[in-house]
N, C-alpha and C. Protein backbone atom coordinates (compact mmCIF):
# COMPACT_ATOMS: atom_id res chain seq x y z
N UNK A 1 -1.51 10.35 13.19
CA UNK A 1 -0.13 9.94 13.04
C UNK A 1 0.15 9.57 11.59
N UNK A 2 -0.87 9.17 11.12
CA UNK A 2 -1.02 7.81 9.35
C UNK A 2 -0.50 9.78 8.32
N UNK A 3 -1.20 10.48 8.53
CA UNK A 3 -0.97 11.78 7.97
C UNK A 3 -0.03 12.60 8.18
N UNK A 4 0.51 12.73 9.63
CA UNK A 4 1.62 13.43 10.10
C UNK A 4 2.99 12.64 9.73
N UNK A 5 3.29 11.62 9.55
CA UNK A 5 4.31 10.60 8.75
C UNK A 5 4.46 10.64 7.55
N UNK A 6 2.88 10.48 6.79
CA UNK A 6 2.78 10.95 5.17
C UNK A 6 3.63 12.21 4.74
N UNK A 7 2.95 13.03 5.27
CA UNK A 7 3.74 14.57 5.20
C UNK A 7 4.65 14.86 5.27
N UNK A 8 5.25 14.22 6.00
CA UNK A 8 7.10 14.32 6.86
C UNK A 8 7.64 14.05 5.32
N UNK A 9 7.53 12.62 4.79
CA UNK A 9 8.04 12.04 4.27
C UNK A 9 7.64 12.25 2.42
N UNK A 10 6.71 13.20 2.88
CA UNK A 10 6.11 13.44 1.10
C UNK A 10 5.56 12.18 0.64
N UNK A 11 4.91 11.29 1.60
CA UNK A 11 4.65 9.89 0.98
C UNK A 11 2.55 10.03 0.33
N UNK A 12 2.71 9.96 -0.75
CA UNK A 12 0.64 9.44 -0.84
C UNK A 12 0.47 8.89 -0.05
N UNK A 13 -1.09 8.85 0.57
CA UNK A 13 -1.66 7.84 1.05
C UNK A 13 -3.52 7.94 0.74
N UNK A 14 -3.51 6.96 0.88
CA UNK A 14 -5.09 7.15 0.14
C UNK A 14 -6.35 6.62 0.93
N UNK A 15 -7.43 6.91 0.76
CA UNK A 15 -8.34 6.63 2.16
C UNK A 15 -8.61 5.08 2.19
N UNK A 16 -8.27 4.24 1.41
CA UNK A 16 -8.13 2.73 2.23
C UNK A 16 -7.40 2.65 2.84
N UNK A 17 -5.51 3.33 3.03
CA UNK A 17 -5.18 3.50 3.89
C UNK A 17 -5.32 3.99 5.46
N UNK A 18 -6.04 5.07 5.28
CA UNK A 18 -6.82 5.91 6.94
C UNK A 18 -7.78 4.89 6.84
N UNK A 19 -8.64 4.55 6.24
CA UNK A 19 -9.78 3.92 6.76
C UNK A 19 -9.13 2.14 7.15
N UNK A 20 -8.20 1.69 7.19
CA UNK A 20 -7.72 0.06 7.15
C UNK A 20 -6.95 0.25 8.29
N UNK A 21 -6.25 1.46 8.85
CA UNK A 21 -5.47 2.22 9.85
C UNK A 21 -6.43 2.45 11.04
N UNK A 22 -7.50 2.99 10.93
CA UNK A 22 -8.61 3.63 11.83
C UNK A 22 -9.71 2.01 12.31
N UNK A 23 -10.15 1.18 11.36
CA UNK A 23 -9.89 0.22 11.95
C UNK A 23 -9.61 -0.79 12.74
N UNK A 24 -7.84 -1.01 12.32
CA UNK A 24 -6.67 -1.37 13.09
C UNK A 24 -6.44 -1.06 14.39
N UNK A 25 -6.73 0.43 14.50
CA UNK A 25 -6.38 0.65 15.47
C UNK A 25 -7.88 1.13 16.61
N UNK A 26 -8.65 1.02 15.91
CA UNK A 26 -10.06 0.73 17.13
C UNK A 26 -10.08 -0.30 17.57
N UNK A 27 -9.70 -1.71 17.03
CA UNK A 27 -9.43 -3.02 17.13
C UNK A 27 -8.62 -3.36 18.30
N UNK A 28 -7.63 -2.63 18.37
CA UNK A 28 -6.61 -2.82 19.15
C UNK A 28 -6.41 -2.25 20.55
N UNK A 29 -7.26 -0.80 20.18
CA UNK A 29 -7.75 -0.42 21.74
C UNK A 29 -8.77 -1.31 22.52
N UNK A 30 -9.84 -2.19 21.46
CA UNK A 30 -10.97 -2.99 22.59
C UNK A 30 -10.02 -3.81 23.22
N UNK A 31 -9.28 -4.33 22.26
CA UNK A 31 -8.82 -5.72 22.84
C UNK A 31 -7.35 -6.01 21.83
N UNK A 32 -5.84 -6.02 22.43
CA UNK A 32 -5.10 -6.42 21.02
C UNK A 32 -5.34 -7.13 20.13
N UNK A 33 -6.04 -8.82 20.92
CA UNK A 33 -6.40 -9.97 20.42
C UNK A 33 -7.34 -9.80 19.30
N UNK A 34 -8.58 -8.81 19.41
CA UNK A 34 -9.77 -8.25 18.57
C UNK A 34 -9.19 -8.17 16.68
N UNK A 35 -7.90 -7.67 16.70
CA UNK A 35 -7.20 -7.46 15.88
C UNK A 35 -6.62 -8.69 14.89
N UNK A 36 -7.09 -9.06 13.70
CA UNK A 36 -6.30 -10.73 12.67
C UNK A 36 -5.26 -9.72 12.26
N UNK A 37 -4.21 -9.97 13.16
CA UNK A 37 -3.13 -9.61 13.08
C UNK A 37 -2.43 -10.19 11.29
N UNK A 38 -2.75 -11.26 11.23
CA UNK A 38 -2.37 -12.08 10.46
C UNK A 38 -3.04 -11.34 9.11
N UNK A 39 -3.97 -10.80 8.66
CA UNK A 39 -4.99 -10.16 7.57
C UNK A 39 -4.08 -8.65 7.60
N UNK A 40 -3.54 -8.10 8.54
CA UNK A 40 -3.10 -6.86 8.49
C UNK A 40 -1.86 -6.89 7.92
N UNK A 41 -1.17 -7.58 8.30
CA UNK A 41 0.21 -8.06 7.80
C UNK A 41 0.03 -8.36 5.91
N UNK A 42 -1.35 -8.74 5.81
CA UNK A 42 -1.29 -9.03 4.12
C UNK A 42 -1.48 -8.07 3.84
N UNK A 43 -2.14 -6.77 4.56
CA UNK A 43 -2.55 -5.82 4.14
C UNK A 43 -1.46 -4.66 3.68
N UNK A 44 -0.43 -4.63 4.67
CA UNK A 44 0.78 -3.97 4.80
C UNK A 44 1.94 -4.56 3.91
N UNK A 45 2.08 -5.90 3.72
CA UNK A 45 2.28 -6.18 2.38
C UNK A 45 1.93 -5.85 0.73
N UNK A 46 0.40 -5.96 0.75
CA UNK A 46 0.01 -5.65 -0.48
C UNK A 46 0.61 -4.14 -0.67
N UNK A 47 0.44 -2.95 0.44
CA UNK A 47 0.54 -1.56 0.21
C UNK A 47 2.22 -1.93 -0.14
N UNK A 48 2.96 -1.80 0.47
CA UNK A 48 4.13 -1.91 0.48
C UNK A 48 5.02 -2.88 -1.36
N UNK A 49 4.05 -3.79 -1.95
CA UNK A 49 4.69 -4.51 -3.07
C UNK A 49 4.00 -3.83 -4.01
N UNK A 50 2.71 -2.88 -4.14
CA UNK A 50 1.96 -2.40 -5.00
C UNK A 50 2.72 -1.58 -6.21
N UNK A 51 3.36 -0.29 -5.19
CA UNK A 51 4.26 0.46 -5.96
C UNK A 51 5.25 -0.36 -6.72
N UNK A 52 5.92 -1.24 -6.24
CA UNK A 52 7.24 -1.69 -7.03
C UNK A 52 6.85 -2.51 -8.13
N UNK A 53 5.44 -3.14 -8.23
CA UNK A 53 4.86 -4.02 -8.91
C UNK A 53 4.10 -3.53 -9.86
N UNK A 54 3.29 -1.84 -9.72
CA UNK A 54 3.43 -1.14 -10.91
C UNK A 54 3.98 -0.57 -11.74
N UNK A 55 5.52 -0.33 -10.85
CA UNK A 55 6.63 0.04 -11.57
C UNK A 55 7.11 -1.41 -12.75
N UNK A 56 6.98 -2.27 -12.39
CA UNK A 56 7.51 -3.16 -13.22
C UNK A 56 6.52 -3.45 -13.86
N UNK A 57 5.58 -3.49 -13.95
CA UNK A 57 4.41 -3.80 -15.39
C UNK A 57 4.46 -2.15 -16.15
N UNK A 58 4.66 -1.02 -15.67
CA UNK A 58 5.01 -0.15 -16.80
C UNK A 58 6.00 -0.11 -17.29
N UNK A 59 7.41 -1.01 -16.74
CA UNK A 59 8.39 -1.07 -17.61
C UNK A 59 8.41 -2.44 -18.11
N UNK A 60 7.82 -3.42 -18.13
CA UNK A 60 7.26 -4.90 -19.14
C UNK A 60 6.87 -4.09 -20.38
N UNK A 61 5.46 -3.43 -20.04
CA UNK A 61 4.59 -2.68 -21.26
C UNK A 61 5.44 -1.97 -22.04
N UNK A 62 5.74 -1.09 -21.24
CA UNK A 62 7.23 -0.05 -22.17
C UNK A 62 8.26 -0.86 -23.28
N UNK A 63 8.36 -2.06 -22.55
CA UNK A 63 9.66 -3.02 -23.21
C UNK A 63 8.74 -3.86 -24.26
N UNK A 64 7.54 -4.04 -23.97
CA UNK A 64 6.74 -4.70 -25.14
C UNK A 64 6.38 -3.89 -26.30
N UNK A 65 6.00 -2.40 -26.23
CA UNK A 65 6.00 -1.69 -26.77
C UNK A 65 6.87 -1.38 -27.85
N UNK A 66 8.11 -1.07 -27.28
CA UNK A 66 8.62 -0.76 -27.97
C UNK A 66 9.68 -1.50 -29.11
N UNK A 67 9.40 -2.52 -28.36
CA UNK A 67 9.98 -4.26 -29.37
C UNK A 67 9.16 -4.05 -30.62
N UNK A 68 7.29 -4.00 -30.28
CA UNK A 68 6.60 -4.24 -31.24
C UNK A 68 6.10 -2.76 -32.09
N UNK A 69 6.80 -1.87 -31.91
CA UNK A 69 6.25 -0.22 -32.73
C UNK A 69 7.60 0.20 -32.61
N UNK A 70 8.39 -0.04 -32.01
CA UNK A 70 10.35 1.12 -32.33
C UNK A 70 9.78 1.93 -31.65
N UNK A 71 8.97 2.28 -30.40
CA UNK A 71 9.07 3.51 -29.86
C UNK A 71 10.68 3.74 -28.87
């Protein structure tokens, strides 16, 4: 499904993703409870703020840059 969604959507995904997914979801077939729901949620956070948070340190750097060289 983690691949057939990727694709749809043209989205990366990278194997800590399948492997944090595969996991998740063996976890959840023993038992829902089996699952720190609470650890996944940071997990799906971190993926989710990563992108926007490298976007903004290459445009900090960019803006430092070019203060200190006129690029």
């Amino acid at each position: 499904v983690l691949y057939t969604t990727a694709f749809a959507f043209k989205a990366p995904i990278s194997t800590t993703h399948t492997i944090t997914s595969a996991i998740m979801g063996a976890g959840a077939t023993q038992r829902f409870n089996a699952v720190r729901w609470g650890v996944a949620g940071n997990i799906v956070a971190g993926w989710v703020l990563t992108f926007p948070a490298a976007g903004l340190a290459a445009a900090a750097s960019y803006e430092v840059l070019r203060v200190l060289f006129g690029v």
